[in-house]
Protein backbone atom coordinates (compact mmCIF):
# COMPACT_ATOMS: atom_id res chain seq x y z
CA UNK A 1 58.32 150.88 169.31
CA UNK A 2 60.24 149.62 172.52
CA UNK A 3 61.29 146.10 171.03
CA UNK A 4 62.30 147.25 167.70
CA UNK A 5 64.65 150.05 169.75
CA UNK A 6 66.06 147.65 171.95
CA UNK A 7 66.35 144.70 170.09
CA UNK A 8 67.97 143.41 166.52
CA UNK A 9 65.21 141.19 165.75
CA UNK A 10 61.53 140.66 166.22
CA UNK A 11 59.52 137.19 165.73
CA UNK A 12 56.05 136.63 165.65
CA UNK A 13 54.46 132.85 165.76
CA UNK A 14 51.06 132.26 164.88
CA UNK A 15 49.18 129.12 164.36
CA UNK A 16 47.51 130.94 161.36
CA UNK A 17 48.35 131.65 157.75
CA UNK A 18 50.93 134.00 157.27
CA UNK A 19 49.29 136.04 155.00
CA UNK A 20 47.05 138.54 156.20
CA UNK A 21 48.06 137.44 159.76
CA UNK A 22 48.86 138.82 163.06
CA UNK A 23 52.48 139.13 161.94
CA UNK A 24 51.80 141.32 158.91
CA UNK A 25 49.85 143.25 161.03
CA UNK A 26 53.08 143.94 162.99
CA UNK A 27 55.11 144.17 159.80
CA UNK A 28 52.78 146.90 158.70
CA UNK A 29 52.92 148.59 161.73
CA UNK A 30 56.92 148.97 162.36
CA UNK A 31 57.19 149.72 158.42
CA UNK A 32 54.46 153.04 158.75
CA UNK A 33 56.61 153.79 162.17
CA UNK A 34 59.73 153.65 160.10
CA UNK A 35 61.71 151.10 162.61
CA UNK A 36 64.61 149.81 161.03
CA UNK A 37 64.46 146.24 162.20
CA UNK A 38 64.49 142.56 160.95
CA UNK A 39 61.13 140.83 161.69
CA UNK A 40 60.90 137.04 160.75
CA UNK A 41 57.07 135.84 160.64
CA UNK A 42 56.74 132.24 161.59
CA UNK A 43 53.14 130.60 160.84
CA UNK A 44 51.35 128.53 158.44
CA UNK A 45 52.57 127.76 154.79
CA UNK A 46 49.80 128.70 152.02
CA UNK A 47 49.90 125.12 151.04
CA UNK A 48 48.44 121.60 151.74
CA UNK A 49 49.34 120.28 155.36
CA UNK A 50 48.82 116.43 155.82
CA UNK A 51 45.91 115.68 158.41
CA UNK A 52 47.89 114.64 161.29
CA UNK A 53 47.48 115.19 165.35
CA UNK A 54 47.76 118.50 166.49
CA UNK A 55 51.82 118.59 167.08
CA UNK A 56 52.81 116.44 164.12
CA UNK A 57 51.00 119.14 161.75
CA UNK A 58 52.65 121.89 163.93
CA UNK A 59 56.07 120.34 163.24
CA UNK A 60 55.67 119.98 159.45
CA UNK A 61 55.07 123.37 159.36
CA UNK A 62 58.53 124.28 161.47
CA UNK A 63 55.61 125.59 164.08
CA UNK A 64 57.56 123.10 167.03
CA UNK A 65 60.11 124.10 169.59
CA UNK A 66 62.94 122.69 167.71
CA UNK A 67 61.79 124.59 164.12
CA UNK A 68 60.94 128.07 165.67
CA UNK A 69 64.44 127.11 167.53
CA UNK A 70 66.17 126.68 164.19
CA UNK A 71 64.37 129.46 161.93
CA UNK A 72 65.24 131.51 165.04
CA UNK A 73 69.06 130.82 164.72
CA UNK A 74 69.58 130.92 161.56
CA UNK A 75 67.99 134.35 160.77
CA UNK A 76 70.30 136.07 163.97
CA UNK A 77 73.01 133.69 162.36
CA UNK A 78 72.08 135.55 158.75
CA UNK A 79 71.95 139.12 160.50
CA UNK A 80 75.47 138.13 162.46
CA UNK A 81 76.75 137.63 158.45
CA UNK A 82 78.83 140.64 156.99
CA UNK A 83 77.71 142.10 154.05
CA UNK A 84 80.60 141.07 152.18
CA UNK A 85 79.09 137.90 151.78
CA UNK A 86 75.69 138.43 150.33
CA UNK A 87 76.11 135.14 147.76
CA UNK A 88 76.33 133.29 151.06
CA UNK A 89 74.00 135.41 153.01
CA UNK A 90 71.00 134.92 150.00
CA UNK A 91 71.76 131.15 150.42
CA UNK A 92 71.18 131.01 154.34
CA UNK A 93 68.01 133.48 153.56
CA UNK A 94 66.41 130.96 151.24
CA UNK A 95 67.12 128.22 153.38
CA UNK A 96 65.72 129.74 156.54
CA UNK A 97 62.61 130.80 154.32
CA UNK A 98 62.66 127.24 153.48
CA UNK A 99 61.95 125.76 157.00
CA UNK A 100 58.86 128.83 157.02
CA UNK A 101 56.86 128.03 153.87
């Protein structure tokens, strides 16, 4: 309850599939609390990743410093956005959803 109070956005990282995960867990939580906050879950994409060492896989999936970086700063960069510009703001959505899945 103390996060989504004092801050404008909440991230969870797991190395795990999204769905079902510990992030909908929290998503789940805030909704039945009735926090108004923006939550971006970072984990694994429901879809094939290519056998690979340990960090290579991690960075296909956006799951490195530099993608949880990047998904990061572009969702505060999306919540930054006035709502006068929701053709835009759709745009940045599906391409920070796009580094996620």
């Amino acid at each position: 309850d103390k996060a989504a109070r004092e801050h404008r956005l909440i991230v969870t990282i797991e190395e795990n599939a999204l769905s079902g995960g510990a992030g909908s867990a929290v998503n789940e939580y805030l909704m039945s609390a009735g926090a108004q906050i923006s939550v971006l879950n970072l984990g694994i994409p429901d879809r094939f990743i290519r056998q690979d060492r340990p960090a290579n896989m991690l960075a296909e999936c956006g799951l490195d410093a530099p993608g949880i970086s990047a998904a990061i700063h572009a969702r505060l960069r999306l919540l930054d956005e006035p709502l006068a510009t929701s053709a835009t703001s759709a745009k940045s959505a599906k391409a920070a959803k796009g580094n996620l899945a």
